[in-house]
C-alpha atoms as a PDB file:
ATOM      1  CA  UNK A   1     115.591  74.544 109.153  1.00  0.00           C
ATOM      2  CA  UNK A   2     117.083  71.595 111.156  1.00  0.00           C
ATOM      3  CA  UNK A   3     114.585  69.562 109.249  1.00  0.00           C
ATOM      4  CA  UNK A   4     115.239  70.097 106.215  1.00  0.00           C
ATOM      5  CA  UNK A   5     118.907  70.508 106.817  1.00  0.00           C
ATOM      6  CA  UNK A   6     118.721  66.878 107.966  1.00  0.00           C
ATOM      7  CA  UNK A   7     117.065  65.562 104.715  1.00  0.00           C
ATOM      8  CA  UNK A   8     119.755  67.174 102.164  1.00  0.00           C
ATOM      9  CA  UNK A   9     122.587  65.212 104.609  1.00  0.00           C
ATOM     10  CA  UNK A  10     120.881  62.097 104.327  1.00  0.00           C
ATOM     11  CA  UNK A  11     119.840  62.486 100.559  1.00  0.00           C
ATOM     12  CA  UNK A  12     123.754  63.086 100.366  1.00  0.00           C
ATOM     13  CA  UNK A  13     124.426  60.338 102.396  1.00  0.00           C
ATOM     14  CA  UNK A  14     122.176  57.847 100.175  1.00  0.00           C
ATOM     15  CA  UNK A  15     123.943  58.958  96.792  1.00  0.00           C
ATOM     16  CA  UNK A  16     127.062  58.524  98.077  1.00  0.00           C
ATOM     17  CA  UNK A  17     126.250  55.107  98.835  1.00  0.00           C
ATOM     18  CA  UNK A  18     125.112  54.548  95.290  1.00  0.00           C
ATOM     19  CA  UNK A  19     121.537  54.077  96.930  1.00  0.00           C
ATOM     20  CA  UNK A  20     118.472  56.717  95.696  1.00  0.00           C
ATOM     21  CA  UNK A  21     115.630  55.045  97.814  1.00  0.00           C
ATOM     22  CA  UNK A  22     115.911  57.268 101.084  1.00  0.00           C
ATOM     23  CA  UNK A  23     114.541  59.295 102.744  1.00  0.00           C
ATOM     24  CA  UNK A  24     110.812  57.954 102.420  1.00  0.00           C
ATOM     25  CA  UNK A  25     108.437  59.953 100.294  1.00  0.00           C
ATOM     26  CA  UNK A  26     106.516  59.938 103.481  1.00  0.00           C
ATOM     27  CA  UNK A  27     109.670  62.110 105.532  1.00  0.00           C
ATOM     28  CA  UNK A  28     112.824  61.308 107.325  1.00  0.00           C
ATOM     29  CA  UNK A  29     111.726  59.598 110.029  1.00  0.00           C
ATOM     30  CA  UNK A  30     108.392  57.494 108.907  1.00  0.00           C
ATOM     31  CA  UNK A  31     108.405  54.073 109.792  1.00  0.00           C
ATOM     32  CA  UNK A  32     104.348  52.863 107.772  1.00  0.00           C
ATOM     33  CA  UNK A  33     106.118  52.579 104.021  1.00  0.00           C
ATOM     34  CA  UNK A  34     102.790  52.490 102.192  1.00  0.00           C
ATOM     35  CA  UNK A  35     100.144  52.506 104.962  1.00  0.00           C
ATOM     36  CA  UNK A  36     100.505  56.301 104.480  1.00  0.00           C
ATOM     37  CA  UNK A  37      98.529  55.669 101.325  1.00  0.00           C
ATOM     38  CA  UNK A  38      95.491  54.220 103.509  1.00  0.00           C
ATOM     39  CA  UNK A  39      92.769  57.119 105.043  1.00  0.00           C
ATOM     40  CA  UNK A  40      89.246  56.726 106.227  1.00  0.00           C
ATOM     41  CA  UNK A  41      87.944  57.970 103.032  1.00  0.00           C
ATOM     42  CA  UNK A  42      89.647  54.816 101.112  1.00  0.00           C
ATOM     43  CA  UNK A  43      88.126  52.673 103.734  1.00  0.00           C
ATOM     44  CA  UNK A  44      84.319  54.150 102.806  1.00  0.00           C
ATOM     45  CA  UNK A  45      84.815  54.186  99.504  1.00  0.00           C
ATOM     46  CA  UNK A  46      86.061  50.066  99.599  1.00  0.00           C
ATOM     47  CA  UNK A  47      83.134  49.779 101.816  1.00  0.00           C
ATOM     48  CA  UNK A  48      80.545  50.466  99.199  1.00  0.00           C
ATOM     49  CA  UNK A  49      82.360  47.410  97.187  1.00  0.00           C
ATOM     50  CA  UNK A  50      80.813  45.354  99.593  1.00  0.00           C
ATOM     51  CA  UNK A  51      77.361  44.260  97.856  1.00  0.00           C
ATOM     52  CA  UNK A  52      76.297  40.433  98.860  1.00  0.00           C
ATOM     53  CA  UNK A  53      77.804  40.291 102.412  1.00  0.00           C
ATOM     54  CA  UNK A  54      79.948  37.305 101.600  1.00  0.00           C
ATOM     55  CA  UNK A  55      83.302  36.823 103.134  1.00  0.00           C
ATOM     56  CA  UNK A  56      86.071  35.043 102.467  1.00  0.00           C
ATOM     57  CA  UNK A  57      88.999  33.782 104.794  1.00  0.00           C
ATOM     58  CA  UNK A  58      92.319  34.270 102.881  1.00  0.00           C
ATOM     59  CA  UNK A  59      94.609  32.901 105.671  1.00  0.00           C
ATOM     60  CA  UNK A  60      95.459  28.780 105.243  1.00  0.00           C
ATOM     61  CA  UNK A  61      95.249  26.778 108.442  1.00  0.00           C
ATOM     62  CA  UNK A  62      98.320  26.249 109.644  1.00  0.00           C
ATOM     63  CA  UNK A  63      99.803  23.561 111.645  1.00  0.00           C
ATOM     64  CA  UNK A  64     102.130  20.849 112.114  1.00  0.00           C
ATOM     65  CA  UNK A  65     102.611  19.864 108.732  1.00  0.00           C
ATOM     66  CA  UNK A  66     102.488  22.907 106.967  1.00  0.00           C
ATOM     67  CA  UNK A  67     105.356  23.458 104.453  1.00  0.00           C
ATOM     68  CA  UNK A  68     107.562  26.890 105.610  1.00  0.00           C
ATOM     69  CA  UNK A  69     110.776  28.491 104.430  1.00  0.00           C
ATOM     70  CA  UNK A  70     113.205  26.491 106.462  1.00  0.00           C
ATOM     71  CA  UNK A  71     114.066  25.843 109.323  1.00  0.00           C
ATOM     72  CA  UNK A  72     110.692  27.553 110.172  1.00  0.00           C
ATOM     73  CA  UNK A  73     108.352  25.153 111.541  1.00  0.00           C
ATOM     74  CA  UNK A  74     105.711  25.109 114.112  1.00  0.00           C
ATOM     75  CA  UNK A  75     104.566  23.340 117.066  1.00  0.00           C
ATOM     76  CA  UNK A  76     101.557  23.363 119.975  1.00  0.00           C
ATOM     77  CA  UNK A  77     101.681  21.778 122.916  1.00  0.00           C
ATOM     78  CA  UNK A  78      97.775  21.728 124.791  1.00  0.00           C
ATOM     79  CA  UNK A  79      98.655  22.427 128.578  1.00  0.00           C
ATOM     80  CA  UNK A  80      96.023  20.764 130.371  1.00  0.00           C
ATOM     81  CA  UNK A  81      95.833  21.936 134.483  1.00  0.00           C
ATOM     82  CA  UNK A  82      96.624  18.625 136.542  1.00  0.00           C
ATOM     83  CA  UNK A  83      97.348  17.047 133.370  1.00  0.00           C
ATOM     84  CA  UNK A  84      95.678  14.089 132.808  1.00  0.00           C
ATOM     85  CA  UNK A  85      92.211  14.942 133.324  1.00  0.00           C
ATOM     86  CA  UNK A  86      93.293  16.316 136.586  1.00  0.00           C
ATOM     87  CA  UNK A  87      91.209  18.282 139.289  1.00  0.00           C
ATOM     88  CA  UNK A  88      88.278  20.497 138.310  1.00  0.00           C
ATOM     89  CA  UNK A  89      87.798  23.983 140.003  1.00  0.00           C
ATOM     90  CA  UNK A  90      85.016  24.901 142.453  1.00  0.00           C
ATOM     91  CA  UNK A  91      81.321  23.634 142.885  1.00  0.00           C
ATOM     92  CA  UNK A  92      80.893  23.365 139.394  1.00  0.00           C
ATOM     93  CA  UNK A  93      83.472  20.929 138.111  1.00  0.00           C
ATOM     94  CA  UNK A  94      84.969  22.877 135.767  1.00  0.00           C
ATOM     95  CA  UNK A  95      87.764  22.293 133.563  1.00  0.00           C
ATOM     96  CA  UNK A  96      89.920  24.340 131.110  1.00  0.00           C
ATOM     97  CA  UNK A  97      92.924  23.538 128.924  1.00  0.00           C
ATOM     98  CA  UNK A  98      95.936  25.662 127.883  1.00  0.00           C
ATOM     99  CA  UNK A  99      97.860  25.908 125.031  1.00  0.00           C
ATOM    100  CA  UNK A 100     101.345  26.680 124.731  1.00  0.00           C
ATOM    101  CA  UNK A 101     102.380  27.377 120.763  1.00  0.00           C
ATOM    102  CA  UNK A 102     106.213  27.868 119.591  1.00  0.00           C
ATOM    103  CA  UNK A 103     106.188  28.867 116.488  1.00  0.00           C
ATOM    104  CA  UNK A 104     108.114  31.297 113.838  1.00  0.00           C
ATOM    105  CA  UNK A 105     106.315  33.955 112.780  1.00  0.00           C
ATOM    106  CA  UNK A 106     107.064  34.028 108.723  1.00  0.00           C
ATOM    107  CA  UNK A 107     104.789  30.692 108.199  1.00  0.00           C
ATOM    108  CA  UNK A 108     101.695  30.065 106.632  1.00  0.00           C
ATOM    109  CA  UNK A 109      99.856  33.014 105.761  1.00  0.00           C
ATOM    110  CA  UNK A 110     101.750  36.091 106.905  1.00  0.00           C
ATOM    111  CA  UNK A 111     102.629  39.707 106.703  1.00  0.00           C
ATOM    112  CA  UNK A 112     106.400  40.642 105.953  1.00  0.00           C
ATOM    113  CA  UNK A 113     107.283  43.668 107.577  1.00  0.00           C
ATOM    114  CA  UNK A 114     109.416  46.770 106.862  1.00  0.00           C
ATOM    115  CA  UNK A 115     111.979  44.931 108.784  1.00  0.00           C
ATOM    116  CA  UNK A 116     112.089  41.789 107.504  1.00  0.00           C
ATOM    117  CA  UNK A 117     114.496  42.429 104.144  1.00  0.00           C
ATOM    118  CA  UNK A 118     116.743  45.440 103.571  1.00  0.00           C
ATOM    119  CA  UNK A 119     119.859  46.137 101.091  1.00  0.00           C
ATOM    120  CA  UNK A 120     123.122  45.415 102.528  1.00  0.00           C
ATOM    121  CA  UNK A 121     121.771  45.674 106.395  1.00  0.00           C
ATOM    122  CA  UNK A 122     119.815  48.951 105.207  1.00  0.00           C
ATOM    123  CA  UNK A 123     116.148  48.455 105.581  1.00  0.00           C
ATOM    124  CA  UNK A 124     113.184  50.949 104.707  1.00  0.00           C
ATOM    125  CA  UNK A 125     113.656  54.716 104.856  1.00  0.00           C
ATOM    126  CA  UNK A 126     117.682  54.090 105.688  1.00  0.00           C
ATOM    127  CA  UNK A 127     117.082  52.211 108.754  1.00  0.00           C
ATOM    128  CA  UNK A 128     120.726  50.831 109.614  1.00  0.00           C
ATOM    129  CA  UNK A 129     120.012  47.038 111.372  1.00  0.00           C
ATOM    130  CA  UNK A 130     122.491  47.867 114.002  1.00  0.00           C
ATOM    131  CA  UNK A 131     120.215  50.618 115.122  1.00  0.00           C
ATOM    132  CA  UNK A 132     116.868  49.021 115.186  1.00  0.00           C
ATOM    133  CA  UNK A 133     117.794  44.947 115.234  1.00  0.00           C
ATOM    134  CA  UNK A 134     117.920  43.066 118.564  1.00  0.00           C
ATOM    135  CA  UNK A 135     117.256  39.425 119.259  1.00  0.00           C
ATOM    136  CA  UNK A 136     114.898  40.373 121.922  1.00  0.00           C
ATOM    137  CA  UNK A 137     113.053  41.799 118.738  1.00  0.00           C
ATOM    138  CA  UNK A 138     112.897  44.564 116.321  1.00  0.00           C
ATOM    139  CA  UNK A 139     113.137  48.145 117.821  1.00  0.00           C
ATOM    140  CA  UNK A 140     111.411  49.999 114.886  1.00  0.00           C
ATOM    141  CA  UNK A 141     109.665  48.634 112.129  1.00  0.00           C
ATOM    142  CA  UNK A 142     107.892  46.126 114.003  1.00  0.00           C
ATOM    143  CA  UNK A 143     104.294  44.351 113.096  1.00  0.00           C
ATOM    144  CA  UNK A 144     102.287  45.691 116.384  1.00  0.00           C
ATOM    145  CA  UNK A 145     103.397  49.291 115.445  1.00  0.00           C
ATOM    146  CA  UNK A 146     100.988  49.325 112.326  1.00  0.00           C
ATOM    147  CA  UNK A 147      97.224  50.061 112.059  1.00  0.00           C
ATOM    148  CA  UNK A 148      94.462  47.889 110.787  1.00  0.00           C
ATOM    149  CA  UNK A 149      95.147  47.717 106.871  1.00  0.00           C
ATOM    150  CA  UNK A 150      91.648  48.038 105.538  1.00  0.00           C
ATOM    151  CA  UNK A 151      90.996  49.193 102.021  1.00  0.00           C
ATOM    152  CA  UNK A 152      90.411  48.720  98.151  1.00  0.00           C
ATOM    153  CA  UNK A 153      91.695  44.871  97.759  1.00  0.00           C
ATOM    154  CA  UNK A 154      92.780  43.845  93.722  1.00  0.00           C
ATOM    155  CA  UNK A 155      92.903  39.992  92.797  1.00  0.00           C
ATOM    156  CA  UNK A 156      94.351  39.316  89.690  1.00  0.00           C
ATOM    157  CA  UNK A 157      94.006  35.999  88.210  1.00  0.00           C
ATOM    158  CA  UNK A 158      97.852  35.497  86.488  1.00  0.00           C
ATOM    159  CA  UNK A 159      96.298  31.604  86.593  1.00  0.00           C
ATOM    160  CA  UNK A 160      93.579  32.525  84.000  1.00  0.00           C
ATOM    161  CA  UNK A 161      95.929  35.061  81.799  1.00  0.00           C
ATOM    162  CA  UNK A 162      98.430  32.305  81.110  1.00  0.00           C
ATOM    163  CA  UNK A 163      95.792  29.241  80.906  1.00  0.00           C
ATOM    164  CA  UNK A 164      97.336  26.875  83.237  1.00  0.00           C
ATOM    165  CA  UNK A 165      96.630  26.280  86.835  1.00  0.00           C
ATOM    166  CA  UNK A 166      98.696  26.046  88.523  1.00  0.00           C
ATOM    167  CA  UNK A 167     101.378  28.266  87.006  1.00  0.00           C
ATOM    168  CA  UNK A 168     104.509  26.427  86.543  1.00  0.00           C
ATOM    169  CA  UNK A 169     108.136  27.157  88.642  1.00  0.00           C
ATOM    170  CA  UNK A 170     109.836  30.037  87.288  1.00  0.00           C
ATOM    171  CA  UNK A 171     106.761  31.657  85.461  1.00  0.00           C
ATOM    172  CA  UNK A 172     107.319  35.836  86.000  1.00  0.00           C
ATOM    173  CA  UNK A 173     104.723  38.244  85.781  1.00  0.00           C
ATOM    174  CA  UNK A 174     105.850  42.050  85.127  1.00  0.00           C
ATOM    175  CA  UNK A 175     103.916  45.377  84.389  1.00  0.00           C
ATOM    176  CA  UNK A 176     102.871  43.656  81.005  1.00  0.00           C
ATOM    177  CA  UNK A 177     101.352  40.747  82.291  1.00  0.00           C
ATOM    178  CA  UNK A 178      99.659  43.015  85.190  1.00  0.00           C
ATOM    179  CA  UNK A 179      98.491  45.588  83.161  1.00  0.00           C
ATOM    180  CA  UNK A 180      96.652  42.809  80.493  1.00  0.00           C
ATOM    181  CA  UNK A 181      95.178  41.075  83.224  1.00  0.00           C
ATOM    182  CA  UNK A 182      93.965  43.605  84.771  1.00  0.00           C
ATOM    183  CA  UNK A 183      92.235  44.829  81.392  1.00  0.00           C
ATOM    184  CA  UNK A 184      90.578  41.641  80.890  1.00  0.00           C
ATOM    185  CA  UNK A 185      89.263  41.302  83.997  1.00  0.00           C
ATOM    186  CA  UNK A 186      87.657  45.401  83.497  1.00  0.00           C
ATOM    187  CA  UNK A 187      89.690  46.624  86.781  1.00  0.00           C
ATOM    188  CA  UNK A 188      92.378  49.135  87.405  1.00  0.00           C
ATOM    189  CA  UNK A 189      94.983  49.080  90.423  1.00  0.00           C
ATOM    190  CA  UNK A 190      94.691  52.495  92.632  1.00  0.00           C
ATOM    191  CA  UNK A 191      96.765  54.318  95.347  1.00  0.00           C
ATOM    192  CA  UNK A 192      96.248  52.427  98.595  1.00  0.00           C
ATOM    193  CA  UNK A 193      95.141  49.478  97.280  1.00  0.00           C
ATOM    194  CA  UNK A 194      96.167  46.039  97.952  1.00  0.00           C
ATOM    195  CA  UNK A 195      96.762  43.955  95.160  1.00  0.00           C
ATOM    196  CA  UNK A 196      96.421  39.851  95.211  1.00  0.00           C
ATOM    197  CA  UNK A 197      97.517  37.538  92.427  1.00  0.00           C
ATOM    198  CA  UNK A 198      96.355  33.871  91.827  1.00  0.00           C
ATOM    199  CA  UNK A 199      98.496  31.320  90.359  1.00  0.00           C
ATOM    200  CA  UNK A 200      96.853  27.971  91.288  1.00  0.00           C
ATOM    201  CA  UNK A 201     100.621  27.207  93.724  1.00  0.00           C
ATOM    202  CA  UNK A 202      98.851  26.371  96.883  1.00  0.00           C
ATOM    203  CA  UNK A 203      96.814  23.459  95.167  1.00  0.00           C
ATOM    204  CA  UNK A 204      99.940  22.009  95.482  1.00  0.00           C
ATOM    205  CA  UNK A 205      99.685  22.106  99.364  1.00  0.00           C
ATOM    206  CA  UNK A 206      98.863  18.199 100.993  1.00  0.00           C
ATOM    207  CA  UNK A 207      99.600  16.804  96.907  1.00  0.00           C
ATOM    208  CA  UNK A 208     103.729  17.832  96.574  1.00  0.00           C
ATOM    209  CA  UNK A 209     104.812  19.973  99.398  1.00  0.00           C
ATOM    210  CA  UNK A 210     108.562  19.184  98.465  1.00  0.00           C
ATOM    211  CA  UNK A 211     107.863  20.459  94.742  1.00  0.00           C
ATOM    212  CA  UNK A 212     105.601  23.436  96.515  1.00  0.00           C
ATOM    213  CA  UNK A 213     108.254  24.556  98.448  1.00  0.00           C
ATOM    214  CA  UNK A 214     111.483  24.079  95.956  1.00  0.00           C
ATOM    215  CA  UNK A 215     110.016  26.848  93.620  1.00  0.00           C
ATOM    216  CA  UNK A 216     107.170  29.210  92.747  1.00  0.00           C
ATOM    217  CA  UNK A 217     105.257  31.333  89.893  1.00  0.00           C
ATOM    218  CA  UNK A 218     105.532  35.140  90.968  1.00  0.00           C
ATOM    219  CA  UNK A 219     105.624  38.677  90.442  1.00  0.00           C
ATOM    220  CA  UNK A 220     109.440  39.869  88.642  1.00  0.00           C
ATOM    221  CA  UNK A 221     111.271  43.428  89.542  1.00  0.00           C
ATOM    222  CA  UNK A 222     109.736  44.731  87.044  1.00  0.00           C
ATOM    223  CA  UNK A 223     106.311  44.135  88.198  1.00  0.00           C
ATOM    224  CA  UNK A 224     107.226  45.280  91.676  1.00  0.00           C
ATOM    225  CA  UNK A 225     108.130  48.635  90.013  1.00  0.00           C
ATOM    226  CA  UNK A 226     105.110  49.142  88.563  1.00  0.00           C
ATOM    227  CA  UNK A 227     103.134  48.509  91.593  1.00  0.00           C
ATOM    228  CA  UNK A 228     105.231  50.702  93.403  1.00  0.00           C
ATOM    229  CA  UNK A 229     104.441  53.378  91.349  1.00  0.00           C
ATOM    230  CA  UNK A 230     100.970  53.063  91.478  1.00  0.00           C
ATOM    231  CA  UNK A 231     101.170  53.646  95.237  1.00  0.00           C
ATOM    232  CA  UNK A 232      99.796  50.006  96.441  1.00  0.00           C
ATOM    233  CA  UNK A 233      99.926  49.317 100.272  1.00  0.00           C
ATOM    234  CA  UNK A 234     100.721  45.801 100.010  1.00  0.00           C
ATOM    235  CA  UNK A 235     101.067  42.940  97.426  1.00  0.00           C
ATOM    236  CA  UNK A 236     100.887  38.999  97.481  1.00  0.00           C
ATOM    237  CA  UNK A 237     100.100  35.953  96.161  1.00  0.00           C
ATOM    238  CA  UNK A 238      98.309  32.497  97.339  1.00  0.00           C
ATOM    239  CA  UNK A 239     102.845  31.122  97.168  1.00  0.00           C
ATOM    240  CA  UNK A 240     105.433  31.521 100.057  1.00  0.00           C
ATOM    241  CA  UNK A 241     107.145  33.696  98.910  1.00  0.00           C
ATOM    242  CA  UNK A 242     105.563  36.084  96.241  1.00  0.00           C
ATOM    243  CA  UNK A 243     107.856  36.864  93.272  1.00  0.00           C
ATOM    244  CA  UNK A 244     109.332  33.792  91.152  1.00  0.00           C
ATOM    245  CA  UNK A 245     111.883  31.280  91.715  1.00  0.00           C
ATOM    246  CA  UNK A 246     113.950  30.346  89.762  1.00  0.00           C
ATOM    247  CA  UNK A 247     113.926  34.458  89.225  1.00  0.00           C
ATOM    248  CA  UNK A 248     115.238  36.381  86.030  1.00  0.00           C
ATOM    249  CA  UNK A 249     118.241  36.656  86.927  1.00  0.00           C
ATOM    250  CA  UNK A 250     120.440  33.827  88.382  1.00  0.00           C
ATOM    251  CA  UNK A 251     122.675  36.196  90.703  1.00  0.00           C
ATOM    252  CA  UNK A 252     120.291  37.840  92.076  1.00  0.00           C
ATOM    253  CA  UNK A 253     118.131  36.439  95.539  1.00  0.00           C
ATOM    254  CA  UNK A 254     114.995  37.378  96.184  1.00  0.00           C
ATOM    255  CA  UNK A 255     115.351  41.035  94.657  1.00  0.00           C
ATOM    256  CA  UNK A 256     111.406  41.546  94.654  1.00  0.00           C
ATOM    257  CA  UNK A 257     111.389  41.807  98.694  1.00  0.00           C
ATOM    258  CA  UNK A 258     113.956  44.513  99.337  1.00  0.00           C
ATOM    259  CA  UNK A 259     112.444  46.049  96.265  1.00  0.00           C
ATOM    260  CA  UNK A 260     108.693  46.284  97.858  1.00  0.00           C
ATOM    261  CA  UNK A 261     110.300  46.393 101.335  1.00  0.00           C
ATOM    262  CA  UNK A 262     113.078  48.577 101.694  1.00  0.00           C
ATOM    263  CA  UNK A 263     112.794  50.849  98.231  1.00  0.00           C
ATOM    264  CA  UNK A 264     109.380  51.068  98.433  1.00  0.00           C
ATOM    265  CA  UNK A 265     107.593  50.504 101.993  1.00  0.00           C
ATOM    266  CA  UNK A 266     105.314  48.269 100.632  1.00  0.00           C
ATOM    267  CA  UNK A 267     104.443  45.099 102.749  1.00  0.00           C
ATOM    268  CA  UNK A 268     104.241  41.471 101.385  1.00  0.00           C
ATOM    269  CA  UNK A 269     101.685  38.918 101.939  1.00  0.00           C
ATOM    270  CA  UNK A 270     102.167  35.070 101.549  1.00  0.00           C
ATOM    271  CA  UNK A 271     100.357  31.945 101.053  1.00  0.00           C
ATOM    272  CA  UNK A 272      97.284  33.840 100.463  1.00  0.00           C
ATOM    273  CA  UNK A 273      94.232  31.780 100.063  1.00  0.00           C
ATOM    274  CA  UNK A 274      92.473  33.057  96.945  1.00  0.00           C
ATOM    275  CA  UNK A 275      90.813  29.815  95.574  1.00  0.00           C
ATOM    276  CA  UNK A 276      87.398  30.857  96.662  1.00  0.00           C
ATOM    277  CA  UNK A 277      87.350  34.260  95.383  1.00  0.00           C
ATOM    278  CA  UNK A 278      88.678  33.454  92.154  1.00  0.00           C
ATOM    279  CA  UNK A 279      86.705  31.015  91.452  1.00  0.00           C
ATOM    280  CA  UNK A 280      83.519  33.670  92.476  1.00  0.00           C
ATOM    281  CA  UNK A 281      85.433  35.781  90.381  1.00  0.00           C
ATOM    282  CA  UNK A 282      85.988  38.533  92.759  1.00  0.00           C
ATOM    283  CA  UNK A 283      88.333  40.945  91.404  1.00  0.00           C
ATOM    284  CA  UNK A 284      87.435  43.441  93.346  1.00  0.00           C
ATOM    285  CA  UNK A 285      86.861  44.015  97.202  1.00  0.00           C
ATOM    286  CA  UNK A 286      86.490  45.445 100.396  1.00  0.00           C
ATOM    287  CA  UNK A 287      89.995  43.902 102.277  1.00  0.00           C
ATOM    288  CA  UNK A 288      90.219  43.721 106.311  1.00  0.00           C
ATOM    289  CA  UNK A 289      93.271  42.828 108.418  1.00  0.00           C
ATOM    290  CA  UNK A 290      94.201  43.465 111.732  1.00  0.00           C
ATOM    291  CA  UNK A 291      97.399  41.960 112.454  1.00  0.00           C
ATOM    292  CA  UNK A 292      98.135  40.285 115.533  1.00  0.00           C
ATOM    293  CA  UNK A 293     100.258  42.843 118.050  1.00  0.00           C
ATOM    294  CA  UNK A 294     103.017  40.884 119.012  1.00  0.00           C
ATOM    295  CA  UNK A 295     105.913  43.494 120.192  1.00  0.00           C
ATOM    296  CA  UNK A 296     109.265  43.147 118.260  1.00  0.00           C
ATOM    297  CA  UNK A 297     108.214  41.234 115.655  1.00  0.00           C
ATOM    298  CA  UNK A 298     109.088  40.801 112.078  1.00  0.00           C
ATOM    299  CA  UNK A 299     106.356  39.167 110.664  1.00  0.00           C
ATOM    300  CA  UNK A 300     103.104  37.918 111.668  1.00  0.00           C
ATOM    301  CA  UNK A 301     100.936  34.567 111.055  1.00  0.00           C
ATOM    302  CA  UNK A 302      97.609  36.335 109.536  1.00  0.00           C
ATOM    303  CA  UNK A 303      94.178  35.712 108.497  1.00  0.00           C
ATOM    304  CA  UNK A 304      92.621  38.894 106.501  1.00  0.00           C
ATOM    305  CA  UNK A 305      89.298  38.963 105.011  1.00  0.00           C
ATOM    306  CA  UNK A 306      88.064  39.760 102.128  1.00  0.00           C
ATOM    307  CA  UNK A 307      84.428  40.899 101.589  1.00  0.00           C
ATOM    308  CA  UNK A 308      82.153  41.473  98.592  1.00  0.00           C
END
């Protein structure tokens, strides 16, 4: 009774607000979004996608000079002991070196959390930030909370359907663009799947990082929409950011994330590295991550793999 009792006050509490996005589908207090979707039957039945063996690295290398959101940035420093080819250890002369790596986590290829954007400092499933948010890091929601995502994995080539490559600035991609692409390309999208799109933007990476990081092709709030209703675990694209800028609408900033994030519990992945499997067109495939465990954190620098 309590239960319940305490999902009609927060249902109240939500439409007062003018907000209809919580409580979770997945109950009052869930904190996975859309890894409730995942279950080790999905992960047998992806497994039997897997045919040749091959696999593909979708993460980019990242490193000194790769373009980020700013003012993220990132920086090693190789701690040698002694320094300066210093002493060895023991009998057998040996020798190690150290590295020491300050970095922010959203760069290169990553994973955005549940955390990472909500609606007016209300994240997924009604989390309030002054509740969960401390600069010592994130006290629910976090990246080392969540399992291994490994499942069904969906690339769509939006590169292909419009015929240039890559995409221009600006170009949006909604349920009508998804749903063609994914017709020509003989696929459909499925609950717990995670669905990649291709639009050619990190060929721009090394040739015109100021032009690759001053806009990007992506998916529109429509688009997010429809994913969401198709119960997907987590969507990206080989850009930084995932959904289009300049946007649709001028007012609004970056209304895909909170969308996927906070309405819907589904993660984002950026700067996916789908050249390869494009080009093999892989459209479908057996998709492996398991994020690094790094307590508090709000995103994650990632390398998943995808196998066919």
């Amino acid at each position: 009774m309590r239960s319940t009792l305490s999902l009609v006050i927060l249902c109240a509490a939500a439409t007062v607000a003018g907000e209809d996005w919580y409580p979770s589908e997945h109950g009052a207090g869930d904190t996975l979004g859309a890894i409730n979707h995942l279950s080790p039957e999905k992960v047998v039945q992806a497994a039997r996608l897997v045919k040749t063996g091959k696999t593909y690295p979708l993460g980019v290398v990242t490193g000194w000079d790769t373009p980020a959101y700013p003012p993220r940035h990132y920086a090693i420093t190789v701690i040698q002991p002694g320094q300066d080819l210093g002493p060895t250890f023991g009998t057998n002369l040996a020798t190690g070196n150290d590295d020491l790596l300050y970095t922010w986590m959203g760069i290169g290829s990553q994973i955005d959390g549940l955390g990472h954007m909500g609606i007016n400092h209300v994240y997924y499933n009604g989390h309030k930030a002054s509740d969960f948010v401390t600069t010592k890091g994130l006290k629910a929601l976090s990246i080392e909370k969540l399992p291994p995502i490994v499942g069904r994995g969906v690339l769509l080539d939006m590169a292909r359907h419009f015929d240039q490559n890559p995409l221009p600035e600006g170009t949006v991609f909604n349920e009508a663009e998804i749903k063609a692409r994914a017709s020509a390309q003989g696929v459909t999208i499925g609950k717990g799947d995670v669905v990649l799109f291709h639009t050619g933007w990190l060929n721009l990476v090394g040739e015109d990082d100021v032009r690759f990081m001053s806009g990007q092709p992506g998916l529109g709030v429509g688009g997010a929409k429809y994913l969401a209703s198709l119960d997907v675990v987590a969507v990206g694209a080989d850009t930084w950011g995932l959904e289009a800028v300049p946007g649709e609408n001028p007012d609004l900033v970056f209304p895909v994330h909170p969308e996927l994030l906070a309405k819907n519990g589904i993660y984002i992945l950026e700067n996916m590295d789908v050249r390869a499997l494009a080009a093999d067109e892989g459209w479908e495939f057996l998709f492996v991550l398991g994020q690094p465990r790094f307590e508090g954190a709000v995103q994650a620098v990632i390398n998943p793999v995808a196998i066919r």
